[in-house]
Protein backbone atom coordinates (compact mmCIF):
# COMPACT_ATOMS: atom_id res chain seq x y z
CA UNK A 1 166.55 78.89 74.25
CA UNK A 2 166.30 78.63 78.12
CA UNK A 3 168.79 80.16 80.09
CA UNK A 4 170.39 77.67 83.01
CA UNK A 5 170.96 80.27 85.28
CA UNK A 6 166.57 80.10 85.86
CA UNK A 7 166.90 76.48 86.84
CA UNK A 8 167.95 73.90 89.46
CA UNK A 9 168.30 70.32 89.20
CA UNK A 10 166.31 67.35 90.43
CA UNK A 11 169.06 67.15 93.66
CA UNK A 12 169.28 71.11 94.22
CA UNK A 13 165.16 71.04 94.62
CA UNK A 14 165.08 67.98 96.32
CA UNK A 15 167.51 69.59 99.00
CA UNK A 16 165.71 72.55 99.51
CA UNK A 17 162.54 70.91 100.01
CA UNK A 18 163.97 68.27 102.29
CA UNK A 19 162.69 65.29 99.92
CA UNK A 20 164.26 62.66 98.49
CA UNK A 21 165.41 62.93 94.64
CA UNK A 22 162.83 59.98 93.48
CA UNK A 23 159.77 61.58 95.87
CA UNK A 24 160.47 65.12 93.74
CA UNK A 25 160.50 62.68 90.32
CA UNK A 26 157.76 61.51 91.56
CA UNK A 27 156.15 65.04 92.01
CA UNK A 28 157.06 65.59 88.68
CA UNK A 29 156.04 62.72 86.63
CA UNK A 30 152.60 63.30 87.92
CA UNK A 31 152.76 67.07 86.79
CA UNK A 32 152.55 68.80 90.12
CA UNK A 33 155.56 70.84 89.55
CA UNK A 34 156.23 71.34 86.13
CA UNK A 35 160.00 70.93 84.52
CA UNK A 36 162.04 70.43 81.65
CA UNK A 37 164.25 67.70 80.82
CA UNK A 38 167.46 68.55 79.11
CA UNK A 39 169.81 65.37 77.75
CA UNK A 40 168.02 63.41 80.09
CA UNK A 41 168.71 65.79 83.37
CA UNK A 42 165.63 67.21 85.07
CA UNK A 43 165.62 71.22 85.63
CA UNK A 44 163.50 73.23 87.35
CA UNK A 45 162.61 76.64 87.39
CA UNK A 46 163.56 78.63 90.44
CA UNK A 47 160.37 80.63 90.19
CA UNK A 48 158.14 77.46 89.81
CA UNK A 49 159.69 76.05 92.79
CA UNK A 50 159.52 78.98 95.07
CA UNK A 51 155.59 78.64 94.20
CA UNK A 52 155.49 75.16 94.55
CA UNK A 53 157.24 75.03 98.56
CA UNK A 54 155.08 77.60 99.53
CA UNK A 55 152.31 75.23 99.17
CA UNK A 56 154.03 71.86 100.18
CA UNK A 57 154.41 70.31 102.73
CA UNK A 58 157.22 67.91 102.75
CA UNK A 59 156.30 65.87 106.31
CA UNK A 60 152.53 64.89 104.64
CA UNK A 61 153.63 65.09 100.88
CA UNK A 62 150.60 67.50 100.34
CA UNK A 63 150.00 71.16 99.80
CA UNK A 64 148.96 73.01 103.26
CA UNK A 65 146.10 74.25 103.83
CA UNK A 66 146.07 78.43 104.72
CA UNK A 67 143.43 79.04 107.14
């Protein structure tokens, strides 16, 4: 069994990104950031999303590019 305290939701993420809710479903449905859906409530791992900001950029929508 998971343990909640790991995980954000869909609106917690979306506000530390600085996206909207639907852009990070978005994100999700096409398996860029993986998550788990719990009686039909999105959650997110707080390690998978630390990994996924570091590489996104929310003004393009893509992941940056390190020079």
């Amino acid at each position: 069994m998971m343990e909640l305290n790991n995980y954000i939701t869909i609106h917690e993420a979306a506000k530390q990104l600085g996206i909207h809710e639907e852009s990070l479903r978005r994100i999700i449905r096409i398996r860029t950031l993986p998550a788990e859906k719990i009686g039909g409530q999105w959650f997110i791992s707080k390690e998978q999303l630390a990994i996924f900001s570091n590489a996104y950029d929310p003004k393009t929508g893509k992941r940056r590019h390190i020079i």
